[in-house]
N, C-alpha and C. Protein backbone atom coordinates (compact mmCIF):
# COMPACT_ATOMS: atom_id res chain seq x y z
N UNK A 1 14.95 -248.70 -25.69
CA UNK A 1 16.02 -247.76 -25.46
C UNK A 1 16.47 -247.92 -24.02
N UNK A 2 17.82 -248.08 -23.70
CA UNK A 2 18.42 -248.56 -22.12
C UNK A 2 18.91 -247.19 -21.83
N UNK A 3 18.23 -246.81 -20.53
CA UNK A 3 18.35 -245.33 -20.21
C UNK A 3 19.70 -245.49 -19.31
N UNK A 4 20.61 -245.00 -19.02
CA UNK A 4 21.75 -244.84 -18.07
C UNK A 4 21.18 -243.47 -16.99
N UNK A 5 21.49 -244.34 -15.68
CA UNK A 5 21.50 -243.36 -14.53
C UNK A 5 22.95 -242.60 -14.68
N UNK A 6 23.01 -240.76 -15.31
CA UNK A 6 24.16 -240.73 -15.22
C UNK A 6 24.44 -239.27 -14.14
N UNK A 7 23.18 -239.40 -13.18
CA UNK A 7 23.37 -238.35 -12.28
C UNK A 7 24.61 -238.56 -11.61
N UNK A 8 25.89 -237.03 -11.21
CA UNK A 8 26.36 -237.47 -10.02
C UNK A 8 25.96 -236.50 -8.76
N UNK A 9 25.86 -237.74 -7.83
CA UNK A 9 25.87 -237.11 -6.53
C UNK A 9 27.05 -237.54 -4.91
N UNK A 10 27.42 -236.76 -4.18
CA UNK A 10 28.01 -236.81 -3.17
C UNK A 10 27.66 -238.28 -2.65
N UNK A 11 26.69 -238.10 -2.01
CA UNK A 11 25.37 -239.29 -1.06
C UNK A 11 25.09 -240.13 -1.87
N UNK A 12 26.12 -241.15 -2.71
CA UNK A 12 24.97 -242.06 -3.85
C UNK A 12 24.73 -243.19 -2.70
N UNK A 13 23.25 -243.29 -3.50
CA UNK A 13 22.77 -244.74 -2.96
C UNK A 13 21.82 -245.10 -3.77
N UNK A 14 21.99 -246.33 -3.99
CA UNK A 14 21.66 -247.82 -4.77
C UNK A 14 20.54 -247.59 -5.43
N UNK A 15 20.21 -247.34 -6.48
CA UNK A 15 18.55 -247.02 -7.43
C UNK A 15 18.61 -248.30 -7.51
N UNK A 16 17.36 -248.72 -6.95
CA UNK A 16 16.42 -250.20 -7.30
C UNK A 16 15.62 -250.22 -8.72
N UNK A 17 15.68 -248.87 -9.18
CA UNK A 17 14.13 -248.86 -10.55
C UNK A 17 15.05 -248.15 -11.97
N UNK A 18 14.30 -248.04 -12.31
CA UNK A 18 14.49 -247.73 -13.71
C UNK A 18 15.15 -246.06 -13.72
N UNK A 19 15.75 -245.63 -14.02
CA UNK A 19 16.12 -244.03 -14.07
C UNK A 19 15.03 -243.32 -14.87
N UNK A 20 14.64 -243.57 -15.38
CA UNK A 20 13.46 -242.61 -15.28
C UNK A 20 12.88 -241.97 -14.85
N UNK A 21 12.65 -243.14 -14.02
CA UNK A 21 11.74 -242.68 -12.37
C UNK A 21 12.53 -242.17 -11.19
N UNK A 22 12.14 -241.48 -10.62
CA UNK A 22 12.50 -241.12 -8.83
C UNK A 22 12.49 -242.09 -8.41
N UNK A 23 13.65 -242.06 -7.69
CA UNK A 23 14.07 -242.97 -6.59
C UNK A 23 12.94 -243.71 -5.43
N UNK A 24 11.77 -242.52 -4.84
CA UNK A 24 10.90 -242.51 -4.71
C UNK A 24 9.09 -242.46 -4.96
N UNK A 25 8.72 -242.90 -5.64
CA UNK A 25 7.81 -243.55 -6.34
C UNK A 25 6.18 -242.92 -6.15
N UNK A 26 5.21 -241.72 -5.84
CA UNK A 26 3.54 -242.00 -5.31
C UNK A 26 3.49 -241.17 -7.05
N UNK A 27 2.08 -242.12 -6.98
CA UNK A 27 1.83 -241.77 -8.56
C UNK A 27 0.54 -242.65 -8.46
N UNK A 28 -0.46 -241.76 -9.84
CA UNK A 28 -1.54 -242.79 -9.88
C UNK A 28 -1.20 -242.79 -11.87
N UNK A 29 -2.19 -243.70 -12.29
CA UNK A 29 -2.54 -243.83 -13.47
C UNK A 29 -3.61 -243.61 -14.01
N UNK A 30 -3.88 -242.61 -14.56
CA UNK A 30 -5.67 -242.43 -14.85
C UNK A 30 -5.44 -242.29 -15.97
N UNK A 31 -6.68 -242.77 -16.55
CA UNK A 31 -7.19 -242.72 -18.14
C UNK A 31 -8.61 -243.40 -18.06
N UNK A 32 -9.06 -242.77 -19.36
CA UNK A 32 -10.69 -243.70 -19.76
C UNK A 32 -10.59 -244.88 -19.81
N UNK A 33 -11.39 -245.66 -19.99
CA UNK A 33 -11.48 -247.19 -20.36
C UNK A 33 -10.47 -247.07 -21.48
N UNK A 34 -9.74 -248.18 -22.31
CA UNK A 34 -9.35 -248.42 -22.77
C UNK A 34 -7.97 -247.98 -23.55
N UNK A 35 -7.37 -246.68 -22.74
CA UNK A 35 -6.18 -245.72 -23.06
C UNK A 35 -4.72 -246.56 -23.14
N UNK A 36 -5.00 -247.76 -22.13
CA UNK A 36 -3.38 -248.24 -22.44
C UNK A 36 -3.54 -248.13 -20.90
N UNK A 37 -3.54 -247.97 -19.99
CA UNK A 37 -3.23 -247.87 -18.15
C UNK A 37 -2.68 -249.54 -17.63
N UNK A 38 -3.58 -250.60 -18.63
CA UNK A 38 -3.41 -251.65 -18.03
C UNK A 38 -1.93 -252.23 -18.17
N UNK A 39 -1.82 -252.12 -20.30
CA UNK A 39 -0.49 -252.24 -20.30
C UNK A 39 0.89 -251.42 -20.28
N UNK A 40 0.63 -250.22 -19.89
CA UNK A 40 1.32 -249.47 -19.13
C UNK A 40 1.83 -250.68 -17.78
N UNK A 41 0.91 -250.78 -16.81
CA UNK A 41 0.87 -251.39 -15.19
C UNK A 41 1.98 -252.56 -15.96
N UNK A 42 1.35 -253.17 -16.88
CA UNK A 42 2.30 -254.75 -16.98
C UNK A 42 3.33 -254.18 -17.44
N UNK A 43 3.76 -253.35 -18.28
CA UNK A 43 5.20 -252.77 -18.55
C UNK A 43 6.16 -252.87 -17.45
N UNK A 44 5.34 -251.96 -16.81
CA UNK A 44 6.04 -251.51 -15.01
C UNK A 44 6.04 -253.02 -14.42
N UNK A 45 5.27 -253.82 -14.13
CA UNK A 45 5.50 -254.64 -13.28
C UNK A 45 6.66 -255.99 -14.05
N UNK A 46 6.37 -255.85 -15.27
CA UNK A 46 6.82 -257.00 -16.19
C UNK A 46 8.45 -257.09 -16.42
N UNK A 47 8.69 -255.56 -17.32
CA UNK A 47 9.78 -255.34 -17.81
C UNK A 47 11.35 -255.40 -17.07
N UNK A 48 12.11 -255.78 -17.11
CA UNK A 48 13.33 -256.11 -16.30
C UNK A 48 14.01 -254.43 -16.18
N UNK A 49 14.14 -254.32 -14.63
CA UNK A 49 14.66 -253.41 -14.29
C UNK A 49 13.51 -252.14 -14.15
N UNK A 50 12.56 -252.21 -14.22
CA UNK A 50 11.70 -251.11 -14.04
C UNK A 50 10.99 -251.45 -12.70
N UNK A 51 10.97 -252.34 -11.68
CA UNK A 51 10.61 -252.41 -10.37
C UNK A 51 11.64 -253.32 -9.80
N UNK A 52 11.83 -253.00 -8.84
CA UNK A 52 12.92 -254.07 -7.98
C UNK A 52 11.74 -254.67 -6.61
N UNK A 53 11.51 -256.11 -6.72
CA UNK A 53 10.96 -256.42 -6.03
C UNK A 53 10.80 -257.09 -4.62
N UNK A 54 12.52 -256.53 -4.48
CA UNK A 54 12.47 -256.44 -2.44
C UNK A 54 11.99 -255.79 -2.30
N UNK A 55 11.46 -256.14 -1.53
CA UNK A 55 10.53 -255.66 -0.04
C UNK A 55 9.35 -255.21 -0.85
N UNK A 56 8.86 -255.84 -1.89
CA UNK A 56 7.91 -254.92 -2.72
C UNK A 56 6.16 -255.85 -2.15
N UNK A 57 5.57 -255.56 -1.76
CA UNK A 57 3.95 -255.97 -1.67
C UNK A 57 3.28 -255.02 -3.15
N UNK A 58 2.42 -256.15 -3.72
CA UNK A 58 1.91 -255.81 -4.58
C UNK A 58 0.11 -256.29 -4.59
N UNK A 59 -0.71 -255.10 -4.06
CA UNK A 59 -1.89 -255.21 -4.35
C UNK A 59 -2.99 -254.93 -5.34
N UNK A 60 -3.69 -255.63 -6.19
CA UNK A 60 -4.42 -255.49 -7.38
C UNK A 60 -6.31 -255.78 -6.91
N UNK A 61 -6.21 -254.50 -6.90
CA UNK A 61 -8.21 -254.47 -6.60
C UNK A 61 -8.73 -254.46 -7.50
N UNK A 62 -9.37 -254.86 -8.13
CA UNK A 62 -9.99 -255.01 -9.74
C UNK A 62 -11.69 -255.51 -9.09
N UNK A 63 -12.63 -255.06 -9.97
CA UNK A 63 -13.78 -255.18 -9.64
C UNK A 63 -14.14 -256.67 -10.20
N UNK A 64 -13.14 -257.50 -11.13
CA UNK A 64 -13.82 -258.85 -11.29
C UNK A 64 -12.51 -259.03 -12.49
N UNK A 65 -11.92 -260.32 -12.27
CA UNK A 65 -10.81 -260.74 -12.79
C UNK A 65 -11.29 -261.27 -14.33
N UNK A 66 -12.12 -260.45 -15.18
CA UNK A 66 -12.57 -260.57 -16.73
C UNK A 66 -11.30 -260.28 -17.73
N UNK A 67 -10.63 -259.48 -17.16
CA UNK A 67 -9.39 -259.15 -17.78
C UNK A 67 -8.42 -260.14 -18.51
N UNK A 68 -8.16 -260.53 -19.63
CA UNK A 68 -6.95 -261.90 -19.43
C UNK A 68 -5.97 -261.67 -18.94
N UNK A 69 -5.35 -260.04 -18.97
CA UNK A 69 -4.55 -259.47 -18.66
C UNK A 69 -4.21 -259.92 -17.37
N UNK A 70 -5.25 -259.64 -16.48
CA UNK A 70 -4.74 -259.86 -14.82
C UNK A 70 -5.18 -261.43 -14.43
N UNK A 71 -5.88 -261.92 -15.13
CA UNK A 71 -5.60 -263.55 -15.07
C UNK A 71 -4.58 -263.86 -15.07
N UNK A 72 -3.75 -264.04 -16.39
CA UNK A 72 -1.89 -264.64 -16.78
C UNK A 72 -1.59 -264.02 -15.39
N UNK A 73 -1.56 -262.29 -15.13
CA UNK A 73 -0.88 -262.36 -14.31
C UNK A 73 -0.93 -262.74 -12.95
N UNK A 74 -1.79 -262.97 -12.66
CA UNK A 74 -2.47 -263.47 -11.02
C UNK A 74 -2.10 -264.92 -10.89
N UNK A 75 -2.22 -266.12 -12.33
CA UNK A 75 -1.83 -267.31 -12.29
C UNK A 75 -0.30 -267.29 -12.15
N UNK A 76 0.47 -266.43 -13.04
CA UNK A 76 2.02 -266.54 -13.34
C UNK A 76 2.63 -266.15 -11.84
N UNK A 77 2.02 -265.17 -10.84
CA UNK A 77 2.24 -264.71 -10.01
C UNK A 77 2.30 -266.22 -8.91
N UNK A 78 1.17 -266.83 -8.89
CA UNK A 78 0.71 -267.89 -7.86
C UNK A 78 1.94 -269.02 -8.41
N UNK A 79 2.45 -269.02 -9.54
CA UNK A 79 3.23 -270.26 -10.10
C UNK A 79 4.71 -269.81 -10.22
N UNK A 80 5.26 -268.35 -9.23
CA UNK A 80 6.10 -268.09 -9.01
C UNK A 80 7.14 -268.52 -10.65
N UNK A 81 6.47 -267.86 -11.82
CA UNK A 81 7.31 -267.74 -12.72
C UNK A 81 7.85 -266.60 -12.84
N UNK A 82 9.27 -266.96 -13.65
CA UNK A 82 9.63 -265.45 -13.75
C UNK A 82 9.20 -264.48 -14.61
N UNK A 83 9.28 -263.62 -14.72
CA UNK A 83 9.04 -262.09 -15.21
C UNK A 83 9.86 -261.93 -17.08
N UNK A 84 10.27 -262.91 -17.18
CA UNK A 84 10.78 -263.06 -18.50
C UNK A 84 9.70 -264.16 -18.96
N UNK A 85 9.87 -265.01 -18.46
CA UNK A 85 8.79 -266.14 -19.18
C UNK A 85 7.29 -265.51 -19.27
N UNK A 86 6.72 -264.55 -18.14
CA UNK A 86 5.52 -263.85 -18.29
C UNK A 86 5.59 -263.73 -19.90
N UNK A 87 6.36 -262.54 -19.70
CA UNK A 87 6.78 -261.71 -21.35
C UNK A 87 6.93 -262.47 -22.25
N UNK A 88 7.51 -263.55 -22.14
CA UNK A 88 7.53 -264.60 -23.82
C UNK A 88 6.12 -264.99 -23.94
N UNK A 89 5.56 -265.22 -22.75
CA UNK A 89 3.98 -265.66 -23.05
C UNK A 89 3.35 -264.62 -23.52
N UNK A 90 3.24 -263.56 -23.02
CA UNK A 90 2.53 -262.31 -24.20
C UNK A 90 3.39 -262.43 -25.45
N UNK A 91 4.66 -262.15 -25.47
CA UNK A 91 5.16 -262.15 -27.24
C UNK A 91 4.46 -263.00 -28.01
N UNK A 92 4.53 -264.12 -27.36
CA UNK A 92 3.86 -265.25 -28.19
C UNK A 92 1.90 -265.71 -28.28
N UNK A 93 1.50 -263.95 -28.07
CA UNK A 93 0.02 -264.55 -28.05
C UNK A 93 -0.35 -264.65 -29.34
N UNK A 94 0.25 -264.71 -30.39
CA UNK A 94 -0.73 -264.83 -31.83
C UNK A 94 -0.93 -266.07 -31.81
N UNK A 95 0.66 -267.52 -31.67
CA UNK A 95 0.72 -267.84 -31.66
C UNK A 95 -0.32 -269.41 -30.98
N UNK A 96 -0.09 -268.62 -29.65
CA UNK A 96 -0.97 -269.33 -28.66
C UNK A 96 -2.48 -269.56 -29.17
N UNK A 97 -2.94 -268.17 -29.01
CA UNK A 97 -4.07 -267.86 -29.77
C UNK A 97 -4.56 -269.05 -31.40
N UNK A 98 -3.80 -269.07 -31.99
CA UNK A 98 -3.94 -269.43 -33.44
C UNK A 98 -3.87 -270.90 -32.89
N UNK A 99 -2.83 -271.57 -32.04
CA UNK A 99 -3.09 -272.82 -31.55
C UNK A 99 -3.89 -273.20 -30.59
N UNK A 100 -5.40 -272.67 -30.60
CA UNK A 100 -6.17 -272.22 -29.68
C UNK A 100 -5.89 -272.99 -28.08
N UNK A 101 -4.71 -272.34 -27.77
CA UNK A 101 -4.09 -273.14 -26.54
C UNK A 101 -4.34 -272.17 -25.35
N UNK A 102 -4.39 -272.68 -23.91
CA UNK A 102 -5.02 -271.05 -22.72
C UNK A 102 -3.59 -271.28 -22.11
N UNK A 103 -3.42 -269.97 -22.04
CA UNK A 103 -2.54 -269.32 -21.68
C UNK A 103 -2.45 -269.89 -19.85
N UNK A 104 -3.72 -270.20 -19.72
CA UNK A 104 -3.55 -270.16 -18.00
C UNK A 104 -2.81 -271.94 -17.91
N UNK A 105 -3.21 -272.74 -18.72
CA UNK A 105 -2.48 -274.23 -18.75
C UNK A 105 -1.39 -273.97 -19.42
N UNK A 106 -0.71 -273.01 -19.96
CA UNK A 106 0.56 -273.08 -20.31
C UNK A 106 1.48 -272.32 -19.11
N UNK A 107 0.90 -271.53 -18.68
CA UNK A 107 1.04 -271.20 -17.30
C UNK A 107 1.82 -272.65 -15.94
N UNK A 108 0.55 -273.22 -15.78
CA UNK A 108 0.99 -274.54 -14.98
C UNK A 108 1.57 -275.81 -15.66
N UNK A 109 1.94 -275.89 -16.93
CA UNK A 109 3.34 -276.45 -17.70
C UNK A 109 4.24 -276.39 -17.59
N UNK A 110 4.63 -274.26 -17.59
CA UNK A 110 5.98 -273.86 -17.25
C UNK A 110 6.05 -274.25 -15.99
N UNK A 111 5.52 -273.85 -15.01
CA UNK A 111 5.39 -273.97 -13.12
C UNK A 111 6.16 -275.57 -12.77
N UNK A 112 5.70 -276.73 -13.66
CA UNK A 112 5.96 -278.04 -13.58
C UNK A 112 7.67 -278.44 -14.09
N UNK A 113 8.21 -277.67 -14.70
CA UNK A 113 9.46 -277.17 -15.95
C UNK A 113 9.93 -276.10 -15.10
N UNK A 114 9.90 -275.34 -14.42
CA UNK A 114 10.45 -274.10 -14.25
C UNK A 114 11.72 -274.43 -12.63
N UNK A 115 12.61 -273.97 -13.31
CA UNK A 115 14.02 -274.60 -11.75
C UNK A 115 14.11 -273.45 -11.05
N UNK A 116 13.86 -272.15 -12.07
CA UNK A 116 14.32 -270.86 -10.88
C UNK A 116 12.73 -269.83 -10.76
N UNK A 117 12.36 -270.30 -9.43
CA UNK A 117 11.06 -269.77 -9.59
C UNK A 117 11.53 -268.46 -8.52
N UNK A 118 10.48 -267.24 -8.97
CA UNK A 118 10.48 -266.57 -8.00
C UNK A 118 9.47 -265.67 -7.08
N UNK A 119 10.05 -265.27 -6.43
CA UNK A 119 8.59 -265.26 -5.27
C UNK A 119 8.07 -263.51 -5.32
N UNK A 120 6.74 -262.64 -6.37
CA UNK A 120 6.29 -261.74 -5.81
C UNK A 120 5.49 -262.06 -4.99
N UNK A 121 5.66 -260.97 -4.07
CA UNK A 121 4.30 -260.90 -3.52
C UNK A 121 3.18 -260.04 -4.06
N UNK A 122 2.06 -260.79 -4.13
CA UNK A 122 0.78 -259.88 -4.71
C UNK A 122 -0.33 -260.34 -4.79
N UNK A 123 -1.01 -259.45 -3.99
CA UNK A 123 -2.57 -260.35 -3.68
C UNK A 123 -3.85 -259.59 -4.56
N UNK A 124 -4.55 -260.28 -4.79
CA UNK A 124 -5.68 -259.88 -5.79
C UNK A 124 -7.02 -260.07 -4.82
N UNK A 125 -7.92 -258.58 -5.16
CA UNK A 125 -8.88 -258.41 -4.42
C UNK A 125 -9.90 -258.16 -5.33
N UNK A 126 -11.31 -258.98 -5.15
CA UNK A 126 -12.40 -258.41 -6.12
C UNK A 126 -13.22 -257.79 -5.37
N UNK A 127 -13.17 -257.50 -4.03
CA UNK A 127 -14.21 -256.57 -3.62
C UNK A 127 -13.13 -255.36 -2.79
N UNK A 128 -13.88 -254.51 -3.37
CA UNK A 128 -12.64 -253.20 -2.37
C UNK A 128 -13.27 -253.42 -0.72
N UNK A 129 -14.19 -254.06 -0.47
CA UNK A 129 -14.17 -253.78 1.07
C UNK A 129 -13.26 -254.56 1.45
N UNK A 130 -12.40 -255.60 0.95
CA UNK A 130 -11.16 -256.55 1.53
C UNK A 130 -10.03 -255.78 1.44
N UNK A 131 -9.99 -254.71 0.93
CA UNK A 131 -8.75 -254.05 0.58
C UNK A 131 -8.15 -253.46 1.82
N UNK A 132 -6.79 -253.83 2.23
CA UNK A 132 -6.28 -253.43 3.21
C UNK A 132 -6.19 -251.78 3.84
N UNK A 133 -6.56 -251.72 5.21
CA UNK A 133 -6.21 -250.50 5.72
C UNK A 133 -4.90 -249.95 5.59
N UNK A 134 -4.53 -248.78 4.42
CA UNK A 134 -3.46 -248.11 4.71
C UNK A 134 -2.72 -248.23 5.70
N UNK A 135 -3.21 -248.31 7.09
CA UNK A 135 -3.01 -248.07 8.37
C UNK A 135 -1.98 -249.51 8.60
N UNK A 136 -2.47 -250.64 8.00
CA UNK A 136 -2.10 -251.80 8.46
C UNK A 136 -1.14 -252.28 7.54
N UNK A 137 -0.78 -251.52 6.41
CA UNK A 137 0.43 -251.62 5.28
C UNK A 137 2.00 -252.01 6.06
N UNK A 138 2.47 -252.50 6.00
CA UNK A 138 3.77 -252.50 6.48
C UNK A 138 4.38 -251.02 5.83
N UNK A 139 5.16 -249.99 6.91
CA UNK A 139 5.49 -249.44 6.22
C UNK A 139 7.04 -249.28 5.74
N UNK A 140 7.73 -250.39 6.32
CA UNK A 140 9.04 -250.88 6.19
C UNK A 140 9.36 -251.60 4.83
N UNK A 141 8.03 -251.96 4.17
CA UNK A 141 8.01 -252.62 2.79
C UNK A 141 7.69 -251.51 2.07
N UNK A 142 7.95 -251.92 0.84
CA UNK A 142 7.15 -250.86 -0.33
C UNK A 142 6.04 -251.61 -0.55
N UNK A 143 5.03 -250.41 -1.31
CA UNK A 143 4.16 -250.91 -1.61
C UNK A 143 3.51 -250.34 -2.95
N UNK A 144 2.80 -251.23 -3.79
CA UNK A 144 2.49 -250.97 -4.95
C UNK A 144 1.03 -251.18 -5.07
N UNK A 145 -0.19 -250.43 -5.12
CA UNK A 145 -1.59 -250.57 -4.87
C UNK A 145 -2.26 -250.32 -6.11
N UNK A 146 -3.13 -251.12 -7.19
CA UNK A 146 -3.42 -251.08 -7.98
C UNK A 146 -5.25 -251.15 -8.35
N UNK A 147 -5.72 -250.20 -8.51
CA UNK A 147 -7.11 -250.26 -8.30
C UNK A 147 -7.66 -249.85 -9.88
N UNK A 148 -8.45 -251.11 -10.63
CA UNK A 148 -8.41 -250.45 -12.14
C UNK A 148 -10.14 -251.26 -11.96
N UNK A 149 -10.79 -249.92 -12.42
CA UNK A 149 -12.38 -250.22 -12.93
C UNK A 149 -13.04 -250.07 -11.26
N UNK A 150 -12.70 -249.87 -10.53
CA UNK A 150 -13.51 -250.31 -9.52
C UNK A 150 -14.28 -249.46 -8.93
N UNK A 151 -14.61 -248.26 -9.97
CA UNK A 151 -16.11 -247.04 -9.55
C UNK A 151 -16.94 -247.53 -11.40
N UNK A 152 -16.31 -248.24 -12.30
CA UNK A 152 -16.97 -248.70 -13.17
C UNK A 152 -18.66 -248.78 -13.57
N UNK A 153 -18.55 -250.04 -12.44
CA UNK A 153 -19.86 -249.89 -12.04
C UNK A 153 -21.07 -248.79 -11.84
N UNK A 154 -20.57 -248.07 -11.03
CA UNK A 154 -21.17 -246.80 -10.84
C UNK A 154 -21.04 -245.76 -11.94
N UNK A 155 -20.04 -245.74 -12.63
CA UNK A 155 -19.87 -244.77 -13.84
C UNK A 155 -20.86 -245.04 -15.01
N UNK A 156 -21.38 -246.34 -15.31
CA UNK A 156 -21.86 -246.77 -15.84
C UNK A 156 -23.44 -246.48 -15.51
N UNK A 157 -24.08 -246.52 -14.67
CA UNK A 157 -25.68 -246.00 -14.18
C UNK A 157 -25.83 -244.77 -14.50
C-alpha cells in the first residue's frame, strides 16, 4: 500500500522517509526472540523509500553474525549492491535454496555484473565493547544503531 504525504504545512521541507514515520526518527524495537524485529529492521533498511540514505551511518552490533539474515546483508552491503537486487535475492530464496546455491556467492556474481553500485555506510560489530561512543557519532550525520541479541547470552544463564 503507497502511503501519500498529504500533510499541509506553511514551512514545508523535504521528507527523506516514508510518511508514516516522523520526519524525525528515536525509536527502539523490542520483542522476544523470534517476533519478526529482524525482518521488520530489513523492511526498514531494504524497502524503497522507507530510509533515505544521505548522510545515513548505519551500525549493526549483533553478538555473532549466525543470522543469514545479517550475513546477505553485511556481504550485499560490502559489494555495494543495490537495495532492489538485495530484495530479489530474498524473493527468490525458495528458489536459491532448492538450487542449493549460497546466497553469499550469488552476492559476489551480482558485485562482478552490477554497473550502478551504491555506497551504504554500515559497519558490523560482534563485540559491543567496539561499539562506538555516542559521544564520537558524527552528529551532522544521521544515525541508525542496531543492537539485536546482545544481552542473549546473559538471558540465557
Amino acid at each position: 500500500m503507497e502511503i501519500r504525504d498529504l500533510s499541509w504545512n506553511e514551512n514545508v521541507s523535504r521528507r527523506f522517509n516514508n510518511p508514516l514515520f516522523p520526519k524525525s526518527i528515536r525509536g527502539l524495537i523490542v520483542g522476544k526472540s523470534g517476533c519478526g524485529k529482524t525482518t521488520l529492521l530489513l523492511n526498514l533498511l531494504l524497502r524503497p523509500g522507507w530510509l533515505h540514505y544521505d548522510n545515513l551511518n548505519i551500525y549493526v552490533i549483533l553478538k555473532s553474525l549466525f543470522q543469514p539474515e545479517y550475513r546477505i546483508l553485511k556481504k550485499a552491503f560490502e559489494e555495494q549492491i543495490p537495495t532492489e537486487s538485495i530484495l530479489g535475492l530474498f524473493d527468490n530464496q525458495n528458489e536459491i535454496m532448492q538450487l542449493n546455491l549460497s546466497p553469499i556467492n550469488l552476492l559476489e556474481e551480482m558485485a562482478k555484473n552490477q554497473m550502478d553500485k551504491i555506497s551504504i555506510k554500515c559497519k558490523f560489530f560482534e563485540n559491543a565493547c567496539d561499539v562506538p561512543d555516542p559521544r564520537d557519532v558524527n552528529p551532522a550525520m544521521k544515525s541508525l544503531m542496531v543492537f539485536d541479541d546482545i544481552l542473549l547470552e546473559r538471558q540465557n544463564k
